[in-house]
C-alpha atoms as a PDB file:
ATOM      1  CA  UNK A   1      90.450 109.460 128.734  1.00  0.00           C
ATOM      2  CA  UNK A   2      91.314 106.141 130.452  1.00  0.00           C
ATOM      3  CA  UNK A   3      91.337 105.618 134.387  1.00  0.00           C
ATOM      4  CA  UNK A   4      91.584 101.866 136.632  1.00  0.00           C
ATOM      5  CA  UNK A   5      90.768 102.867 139.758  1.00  0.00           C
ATOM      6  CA  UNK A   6      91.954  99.850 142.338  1.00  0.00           C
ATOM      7  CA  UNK A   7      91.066  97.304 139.878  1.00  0.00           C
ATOM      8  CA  UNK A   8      91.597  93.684 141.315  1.00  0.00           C
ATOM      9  CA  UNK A   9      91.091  90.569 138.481  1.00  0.00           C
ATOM     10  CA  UNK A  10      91.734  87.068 138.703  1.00  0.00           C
ATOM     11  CA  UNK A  11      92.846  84.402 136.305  1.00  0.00           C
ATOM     12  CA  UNK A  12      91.079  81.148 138.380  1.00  0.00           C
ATOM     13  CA  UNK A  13      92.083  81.393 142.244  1.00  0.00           C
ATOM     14  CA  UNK A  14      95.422  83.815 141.495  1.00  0.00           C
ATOM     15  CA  UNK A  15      94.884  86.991 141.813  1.00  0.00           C
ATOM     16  CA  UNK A  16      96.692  88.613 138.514  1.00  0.00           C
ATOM     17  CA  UNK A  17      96.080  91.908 139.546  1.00  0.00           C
ATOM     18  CA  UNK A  18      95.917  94.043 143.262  1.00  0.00           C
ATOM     19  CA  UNK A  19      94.531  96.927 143.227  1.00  0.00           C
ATOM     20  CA  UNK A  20      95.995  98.694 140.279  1.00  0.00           C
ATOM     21  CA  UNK A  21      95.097 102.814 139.326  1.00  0.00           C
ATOM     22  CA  UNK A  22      96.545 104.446 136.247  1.00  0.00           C
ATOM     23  CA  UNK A  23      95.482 107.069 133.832  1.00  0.00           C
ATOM     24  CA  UNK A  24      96.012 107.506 129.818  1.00  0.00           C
ATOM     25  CA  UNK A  25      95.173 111.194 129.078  1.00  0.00           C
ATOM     26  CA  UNK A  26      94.056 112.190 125.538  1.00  0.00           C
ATOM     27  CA  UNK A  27      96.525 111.708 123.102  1.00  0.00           C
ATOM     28  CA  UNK A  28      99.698 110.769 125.231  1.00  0.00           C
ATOM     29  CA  UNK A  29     100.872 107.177 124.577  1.00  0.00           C
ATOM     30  CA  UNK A  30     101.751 105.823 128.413  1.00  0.00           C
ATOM     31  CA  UNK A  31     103.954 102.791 128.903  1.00  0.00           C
ATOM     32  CA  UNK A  32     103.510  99.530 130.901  1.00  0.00           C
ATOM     33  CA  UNK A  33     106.247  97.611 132.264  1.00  0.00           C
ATOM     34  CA  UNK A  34     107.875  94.643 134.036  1.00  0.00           C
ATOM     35  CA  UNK A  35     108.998  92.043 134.150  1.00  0.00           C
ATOM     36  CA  UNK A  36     107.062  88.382 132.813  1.00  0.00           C
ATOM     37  CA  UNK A  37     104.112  87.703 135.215  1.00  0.00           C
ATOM     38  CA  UNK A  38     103.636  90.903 136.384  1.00  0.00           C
ATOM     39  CA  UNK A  39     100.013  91.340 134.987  1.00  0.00           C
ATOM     40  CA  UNK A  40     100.952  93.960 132.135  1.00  0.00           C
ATOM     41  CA  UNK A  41      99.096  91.432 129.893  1.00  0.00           C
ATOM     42  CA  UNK A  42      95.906  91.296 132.350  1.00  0.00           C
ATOM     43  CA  UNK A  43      95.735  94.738 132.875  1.00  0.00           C
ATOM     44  CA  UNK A  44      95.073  95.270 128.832  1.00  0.00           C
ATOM     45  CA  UNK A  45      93.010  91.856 128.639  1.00  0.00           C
ATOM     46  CA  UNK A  46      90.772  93.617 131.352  1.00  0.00           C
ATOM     47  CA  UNK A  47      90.562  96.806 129.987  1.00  0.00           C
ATOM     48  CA  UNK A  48      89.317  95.506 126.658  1.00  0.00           C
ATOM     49  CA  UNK A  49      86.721  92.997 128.618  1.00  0.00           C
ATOM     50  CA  UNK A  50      88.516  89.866 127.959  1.00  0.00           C
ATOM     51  CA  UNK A  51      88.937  89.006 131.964  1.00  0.00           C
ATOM     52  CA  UNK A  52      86.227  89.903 134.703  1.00  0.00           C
ATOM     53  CA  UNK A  53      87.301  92.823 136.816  1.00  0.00           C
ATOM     54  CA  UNK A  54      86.812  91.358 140.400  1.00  0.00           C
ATOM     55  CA  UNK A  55      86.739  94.812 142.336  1.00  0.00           C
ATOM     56  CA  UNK A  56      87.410  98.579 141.269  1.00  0.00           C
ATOM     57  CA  UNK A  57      86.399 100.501 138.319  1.00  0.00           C
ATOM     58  CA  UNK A  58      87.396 101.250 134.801  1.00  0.00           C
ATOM     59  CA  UNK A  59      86.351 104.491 133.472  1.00  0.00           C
ATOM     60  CA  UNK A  60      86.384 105.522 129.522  1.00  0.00           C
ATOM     61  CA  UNK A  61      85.665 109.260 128.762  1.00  0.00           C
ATOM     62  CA  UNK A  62      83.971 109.593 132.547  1.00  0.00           C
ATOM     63  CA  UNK A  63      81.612 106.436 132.160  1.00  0.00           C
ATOM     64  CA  UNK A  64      82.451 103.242 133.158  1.00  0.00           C
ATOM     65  CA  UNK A  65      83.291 100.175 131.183  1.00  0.00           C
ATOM     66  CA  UNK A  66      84.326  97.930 133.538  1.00  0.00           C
ATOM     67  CA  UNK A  67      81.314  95.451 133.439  1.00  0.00           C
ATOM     68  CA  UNK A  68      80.869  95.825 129.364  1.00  0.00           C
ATOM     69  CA  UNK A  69      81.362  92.816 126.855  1.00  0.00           C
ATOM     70  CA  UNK A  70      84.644  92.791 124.700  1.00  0.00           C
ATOM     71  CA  UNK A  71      82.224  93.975 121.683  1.00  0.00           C
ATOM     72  CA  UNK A  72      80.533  96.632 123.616  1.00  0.00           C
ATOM     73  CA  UNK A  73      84.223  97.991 124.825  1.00  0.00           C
ATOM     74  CA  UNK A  74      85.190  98.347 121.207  1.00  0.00           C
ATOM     75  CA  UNK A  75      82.526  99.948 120.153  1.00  0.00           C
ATOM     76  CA  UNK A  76      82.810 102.681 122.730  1.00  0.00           C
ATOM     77  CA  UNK A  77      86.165 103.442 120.767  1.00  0.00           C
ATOM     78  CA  UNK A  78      88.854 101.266 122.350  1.00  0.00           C
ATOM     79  CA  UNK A  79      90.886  98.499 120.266  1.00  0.00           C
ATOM     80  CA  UNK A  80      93.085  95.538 121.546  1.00  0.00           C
ATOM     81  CA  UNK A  81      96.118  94.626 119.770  1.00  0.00           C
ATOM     82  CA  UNK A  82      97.137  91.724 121.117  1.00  0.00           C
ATOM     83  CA  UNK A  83     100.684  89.751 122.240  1.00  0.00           C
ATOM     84  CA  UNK A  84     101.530  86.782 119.554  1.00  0.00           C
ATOM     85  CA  UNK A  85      99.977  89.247 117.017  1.00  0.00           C
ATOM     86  CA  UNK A  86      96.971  86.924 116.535  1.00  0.00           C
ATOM     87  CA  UNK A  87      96.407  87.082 112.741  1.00  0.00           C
ATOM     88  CA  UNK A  88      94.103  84.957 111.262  1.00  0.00           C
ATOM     89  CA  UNK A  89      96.650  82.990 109.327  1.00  0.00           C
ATOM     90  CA  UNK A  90      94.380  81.563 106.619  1.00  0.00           C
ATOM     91  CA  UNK A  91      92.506  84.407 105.785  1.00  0.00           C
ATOM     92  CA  UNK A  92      93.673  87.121 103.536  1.00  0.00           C
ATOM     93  CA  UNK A  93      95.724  90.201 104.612  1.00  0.00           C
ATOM     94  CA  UNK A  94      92.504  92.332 103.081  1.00  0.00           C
ATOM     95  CA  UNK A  95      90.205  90.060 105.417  1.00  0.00           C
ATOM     96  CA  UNK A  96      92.311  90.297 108.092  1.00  0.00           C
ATOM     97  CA  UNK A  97      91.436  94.164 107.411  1.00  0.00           C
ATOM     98  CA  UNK A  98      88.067  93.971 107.370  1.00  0.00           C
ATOM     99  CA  UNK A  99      87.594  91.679 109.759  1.00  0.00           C
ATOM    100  CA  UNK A 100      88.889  94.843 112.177  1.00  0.00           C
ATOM    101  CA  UNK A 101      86.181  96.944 110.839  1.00  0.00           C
ATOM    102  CA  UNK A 102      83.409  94.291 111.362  1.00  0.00           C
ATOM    103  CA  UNK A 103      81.542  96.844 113.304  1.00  0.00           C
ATOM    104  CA  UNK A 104      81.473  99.266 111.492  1.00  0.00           C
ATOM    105  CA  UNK A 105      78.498 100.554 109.718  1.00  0.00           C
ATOM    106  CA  UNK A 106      80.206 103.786 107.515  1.00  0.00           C
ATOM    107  CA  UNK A 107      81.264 101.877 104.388  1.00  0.00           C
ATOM    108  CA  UNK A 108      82.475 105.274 102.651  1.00  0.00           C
ATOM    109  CA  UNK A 109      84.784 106.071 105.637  1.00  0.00           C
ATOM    110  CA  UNK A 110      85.769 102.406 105.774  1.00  0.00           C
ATOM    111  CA  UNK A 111      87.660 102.670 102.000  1.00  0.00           C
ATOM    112  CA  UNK A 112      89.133 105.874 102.890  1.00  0.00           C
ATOM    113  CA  UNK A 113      90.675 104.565 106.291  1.00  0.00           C
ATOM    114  CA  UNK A 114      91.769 101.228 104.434  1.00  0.00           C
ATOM    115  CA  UNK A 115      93.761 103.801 101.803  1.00  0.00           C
ATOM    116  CA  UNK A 116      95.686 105.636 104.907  1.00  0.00           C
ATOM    117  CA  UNK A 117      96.283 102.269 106.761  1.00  0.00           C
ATOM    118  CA  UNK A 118      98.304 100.937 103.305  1.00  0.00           C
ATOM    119  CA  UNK A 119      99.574 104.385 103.269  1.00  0.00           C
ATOM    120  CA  UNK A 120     100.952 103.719 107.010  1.00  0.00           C
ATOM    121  CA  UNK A 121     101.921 100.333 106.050  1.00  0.00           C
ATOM    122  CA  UNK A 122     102.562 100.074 102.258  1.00  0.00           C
ATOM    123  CA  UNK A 123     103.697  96.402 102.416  1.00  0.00           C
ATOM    124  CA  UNK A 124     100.425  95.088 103.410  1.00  0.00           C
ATOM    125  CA  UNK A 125      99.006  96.609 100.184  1.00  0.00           C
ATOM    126  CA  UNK A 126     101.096  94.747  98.173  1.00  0.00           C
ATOM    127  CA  UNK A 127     100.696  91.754 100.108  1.00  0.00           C
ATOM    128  CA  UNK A 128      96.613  92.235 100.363  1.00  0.00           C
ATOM    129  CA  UNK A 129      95.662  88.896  98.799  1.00  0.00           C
ATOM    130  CA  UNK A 130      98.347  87.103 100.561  1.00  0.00           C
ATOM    131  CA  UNK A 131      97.282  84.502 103.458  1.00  0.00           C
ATOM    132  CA  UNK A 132      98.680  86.472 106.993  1.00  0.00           C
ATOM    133  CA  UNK A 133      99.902  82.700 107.649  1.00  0.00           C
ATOM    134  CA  UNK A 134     102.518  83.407 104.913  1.00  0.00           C
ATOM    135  CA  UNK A 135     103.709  86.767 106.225  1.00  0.00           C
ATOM    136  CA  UNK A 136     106.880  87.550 107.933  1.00  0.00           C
ATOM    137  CA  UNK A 137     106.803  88.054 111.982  1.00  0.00           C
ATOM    138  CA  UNK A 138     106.851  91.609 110.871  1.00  0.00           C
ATOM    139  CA  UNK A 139     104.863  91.693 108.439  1.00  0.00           C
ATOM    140  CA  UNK A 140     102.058  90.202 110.816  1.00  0.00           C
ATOM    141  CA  UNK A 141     103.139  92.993 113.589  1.00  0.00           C
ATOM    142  CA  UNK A 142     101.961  95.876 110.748  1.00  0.00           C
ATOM    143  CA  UNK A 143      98.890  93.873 110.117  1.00  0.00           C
ATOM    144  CA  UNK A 144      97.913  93.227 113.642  1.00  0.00           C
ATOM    145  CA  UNK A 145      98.272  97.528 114.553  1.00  0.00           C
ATOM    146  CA  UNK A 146      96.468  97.734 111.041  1.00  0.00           C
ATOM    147  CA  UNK A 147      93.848  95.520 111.824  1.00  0.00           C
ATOM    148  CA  UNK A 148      93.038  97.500 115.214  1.00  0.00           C
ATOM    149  CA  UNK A 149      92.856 100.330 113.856  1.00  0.00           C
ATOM    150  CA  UNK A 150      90.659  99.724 111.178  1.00  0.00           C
ATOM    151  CA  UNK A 151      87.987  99.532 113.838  1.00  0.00           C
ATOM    152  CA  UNK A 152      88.754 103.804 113.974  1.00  0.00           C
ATOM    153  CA  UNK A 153      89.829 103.502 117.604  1.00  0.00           C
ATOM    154  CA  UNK A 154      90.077 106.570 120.177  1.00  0.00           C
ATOM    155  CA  UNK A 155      92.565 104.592 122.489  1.00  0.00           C
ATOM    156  CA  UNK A 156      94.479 101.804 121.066  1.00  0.00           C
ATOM    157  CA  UNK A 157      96.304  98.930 123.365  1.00  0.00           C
ATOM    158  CA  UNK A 158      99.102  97.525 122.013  1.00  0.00           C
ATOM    159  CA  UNK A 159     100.690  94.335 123.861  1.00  0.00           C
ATOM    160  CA  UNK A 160     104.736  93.438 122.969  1.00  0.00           C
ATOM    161  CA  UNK A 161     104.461  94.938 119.067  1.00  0.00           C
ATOM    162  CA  UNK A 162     108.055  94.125 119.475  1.00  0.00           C
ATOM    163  CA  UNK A 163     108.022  90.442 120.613  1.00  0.00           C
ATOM    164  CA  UNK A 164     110.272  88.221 118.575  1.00  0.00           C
ATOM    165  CA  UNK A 165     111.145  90.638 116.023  1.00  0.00           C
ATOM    166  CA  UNK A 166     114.682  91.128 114.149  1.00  0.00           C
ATOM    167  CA  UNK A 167     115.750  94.354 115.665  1.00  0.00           C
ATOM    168  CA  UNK A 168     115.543  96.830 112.399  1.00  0.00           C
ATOM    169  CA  UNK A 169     111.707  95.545 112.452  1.00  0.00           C
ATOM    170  CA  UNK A 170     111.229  96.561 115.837  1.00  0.00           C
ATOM    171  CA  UNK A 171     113.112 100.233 114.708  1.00  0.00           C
ATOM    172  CA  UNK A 172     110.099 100.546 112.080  1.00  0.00           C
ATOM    173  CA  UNK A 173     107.479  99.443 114.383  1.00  0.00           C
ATOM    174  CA  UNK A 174     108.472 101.847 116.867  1.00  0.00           C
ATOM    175  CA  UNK A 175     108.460 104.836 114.472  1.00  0.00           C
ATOM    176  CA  UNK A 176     104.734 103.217 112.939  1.00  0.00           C
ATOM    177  CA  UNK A 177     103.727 103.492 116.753  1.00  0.00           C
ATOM    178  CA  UNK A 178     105.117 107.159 117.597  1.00  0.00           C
ATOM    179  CA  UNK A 179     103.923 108.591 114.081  1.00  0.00           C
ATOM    180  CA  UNK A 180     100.311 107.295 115.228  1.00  0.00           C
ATOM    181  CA  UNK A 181     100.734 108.753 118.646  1.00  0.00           C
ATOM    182  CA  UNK A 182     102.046 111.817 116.924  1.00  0.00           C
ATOM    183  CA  UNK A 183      98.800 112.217 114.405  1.00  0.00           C
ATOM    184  CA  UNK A 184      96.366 112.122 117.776  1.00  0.00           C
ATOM    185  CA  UNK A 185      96.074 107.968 118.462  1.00  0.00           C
ATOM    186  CA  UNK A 186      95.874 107.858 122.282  1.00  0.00           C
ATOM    187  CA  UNK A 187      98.250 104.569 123.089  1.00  0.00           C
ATOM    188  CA  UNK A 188      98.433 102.654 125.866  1.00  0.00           C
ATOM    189  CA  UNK A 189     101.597 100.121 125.628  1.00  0.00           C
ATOM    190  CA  UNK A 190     102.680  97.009 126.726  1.00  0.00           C
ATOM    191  CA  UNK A 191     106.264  95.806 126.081  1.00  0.00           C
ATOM    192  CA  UNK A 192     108.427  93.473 127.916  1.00  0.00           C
ATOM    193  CA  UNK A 193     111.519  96.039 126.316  1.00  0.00           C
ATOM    194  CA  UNK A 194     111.314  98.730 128.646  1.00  0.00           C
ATOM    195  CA  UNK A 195     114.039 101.050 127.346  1.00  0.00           C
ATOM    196  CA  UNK A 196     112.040 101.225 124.144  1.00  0.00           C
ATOM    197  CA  UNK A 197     109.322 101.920 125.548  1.00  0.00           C
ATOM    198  CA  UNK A 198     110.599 104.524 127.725  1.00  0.00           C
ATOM    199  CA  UNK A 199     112.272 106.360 124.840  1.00  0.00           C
ATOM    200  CA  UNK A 200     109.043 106.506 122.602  1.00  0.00           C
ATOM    201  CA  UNK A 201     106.248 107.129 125.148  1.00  0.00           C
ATOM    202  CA  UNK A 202     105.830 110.178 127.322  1.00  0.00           C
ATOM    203  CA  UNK A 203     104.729 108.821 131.204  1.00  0.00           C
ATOM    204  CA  UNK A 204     104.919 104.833 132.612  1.00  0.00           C
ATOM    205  CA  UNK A 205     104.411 102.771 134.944  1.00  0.00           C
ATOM    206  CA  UNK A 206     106.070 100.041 136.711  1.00  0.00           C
ATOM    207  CA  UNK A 207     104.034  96.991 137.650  1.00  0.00           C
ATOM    208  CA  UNK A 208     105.728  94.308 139.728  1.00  0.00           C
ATOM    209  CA  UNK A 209     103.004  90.971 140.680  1.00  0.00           C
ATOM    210  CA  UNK A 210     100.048  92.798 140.278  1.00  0.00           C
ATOM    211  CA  UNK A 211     100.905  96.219 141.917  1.00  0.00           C
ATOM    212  CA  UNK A 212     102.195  99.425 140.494  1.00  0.00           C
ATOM    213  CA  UNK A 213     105.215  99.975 142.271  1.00  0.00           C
ATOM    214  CA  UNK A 214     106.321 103.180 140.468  1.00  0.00           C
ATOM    215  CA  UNK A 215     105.206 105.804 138.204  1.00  0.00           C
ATOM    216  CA  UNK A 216     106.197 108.802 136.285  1.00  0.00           C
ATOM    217  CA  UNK A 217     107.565 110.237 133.291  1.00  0.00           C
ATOM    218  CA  UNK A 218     109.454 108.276 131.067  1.00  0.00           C
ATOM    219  CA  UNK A 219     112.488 110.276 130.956  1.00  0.00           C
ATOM    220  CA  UNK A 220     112.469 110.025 134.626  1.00  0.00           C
ATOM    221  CA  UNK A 221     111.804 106.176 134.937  1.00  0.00           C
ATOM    222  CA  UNK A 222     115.246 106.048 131.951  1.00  0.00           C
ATOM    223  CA  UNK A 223     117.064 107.417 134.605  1.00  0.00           C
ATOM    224  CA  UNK A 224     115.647 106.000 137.792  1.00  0.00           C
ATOM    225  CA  UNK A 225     118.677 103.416 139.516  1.00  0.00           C
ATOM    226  CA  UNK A 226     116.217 101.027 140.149  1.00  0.00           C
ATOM    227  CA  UNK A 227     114.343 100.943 137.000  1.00  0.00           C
ATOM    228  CA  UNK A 228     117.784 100.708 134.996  1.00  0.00           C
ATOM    229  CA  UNK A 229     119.199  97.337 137.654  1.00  0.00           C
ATOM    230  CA  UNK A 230     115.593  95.858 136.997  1.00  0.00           C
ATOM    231  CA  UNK A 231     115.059  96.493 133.484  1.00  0.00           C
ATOM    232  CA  UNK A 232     116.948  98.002 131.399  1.00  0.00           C
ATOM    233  CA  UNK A 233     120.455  95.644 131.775  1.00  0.00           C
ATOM    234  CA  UNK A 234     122.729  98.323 134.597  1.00  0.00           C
ATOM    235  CA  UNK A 235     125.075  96.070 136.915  1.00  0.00           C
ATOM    236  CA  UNK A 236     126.363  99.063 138.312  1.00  0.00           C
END
């Protein structure tokens, strides 16, 4: 579905990322990680169009994307959920909503996907004329996935959904995220915690200053000596 081939972007004279190639196959969800700095943030900002890809290609469904507008990229079927969760805090949770389906033309389809998104995330029904400004950190997490999704998106790229959150949040977040995987969402993830990553998603790879370093199946990476000294807390 999803394929960098030796992509190389910038952010001013740095050069954020070298040369990076990964794949996302139809419905898997495929982890990112490393450590802060090491362009897992870039790669999804230039995947969705939001930084310049300096060399290489990005392909989506066999054509490329790579020189496309962030409004163009999303409506070829691929949404951006970003790190900080990015709510607008002083509109409504329902505008917030709509605001993810802006480009969408199928008003019919639009009610029926706003119904299962407050099925997937009940609390934001209840909380639909609320500002987002007033929610919880994870309450704005649920809106942010909701929010992307609303746009109906084939792949969906999710940066830290777990950032800053109380850790029974970040339990119910990562069930949200494997439930969507599980119903056919194609995910591509971003998260500085790499063990939960690892457990929930099914291949990932390792990118240290730009480069992928390693790659493989998650199980494998849980278990790989150097992945657990660098990332996932083993001394020993």
């Amino acid at each position: 579905m999803l394929y960098l081939n030796g992509v190389v972007t910038y952010y001013g004279n740095i050069q954020a990322l070298r040369g990076i190639s990964l794949e996302v196959k139809e419905a898997e969800m495929v982890a990112l990680i490393g450590s802060n700095g090491a362009g897992k943030t870039t790669a999804l900002r230039t995947i969705s169009g939001l930084l310049p890809v300096h060399s290489g290609e990005i392909l989506f469904r066999g054509k490329p994307i790579h020189s496309m507008h962030p409004f163009e990229v999303i409506k070829r079927g691929i949404a951006h959920c970003p790190e900080g969760r990015r709510v607008w805090p002083d509109m409504t949770v329902f505008e917030n909503l709509r605001m993810g389906a802006y480009l969408r033309k199928d008003l019919s389809e639009m009610k029926n996907d706003l119904e299962k998104t407050y099925g997937l995330f009940p609390i934001l029904k209840d909380r639909r004329n609320q500002l987002a400004g007033s929610l919880s950190g994870g309450e704005q997490q649920m809106l942010a996935i909701a929010r992307a999704l609303m746009s109906k998106p084939k792949l969906l790229l999710l940066d830290e959904p777990s950032l800053g959150l109380a850790p029974i949040v970040v339990e119910r977040v990562a069930q949200t995220i494997t439930s969507l995987n599980q119903a056919g969402t194609t995910i591509l993830l971003v998260e500085q915690n790499a063990k939960l990553a690892l457990m929930i998603s099914s291949r990932a790879y390792v990118l240290q200053v730009g480069r992928i370093v390693l790659a493989g199946s998650s199980k494998d990476l849980l278990i790989n000596e150097e992945v657990q000294k660098a990332y996932l807390g083993k001394t020993n």
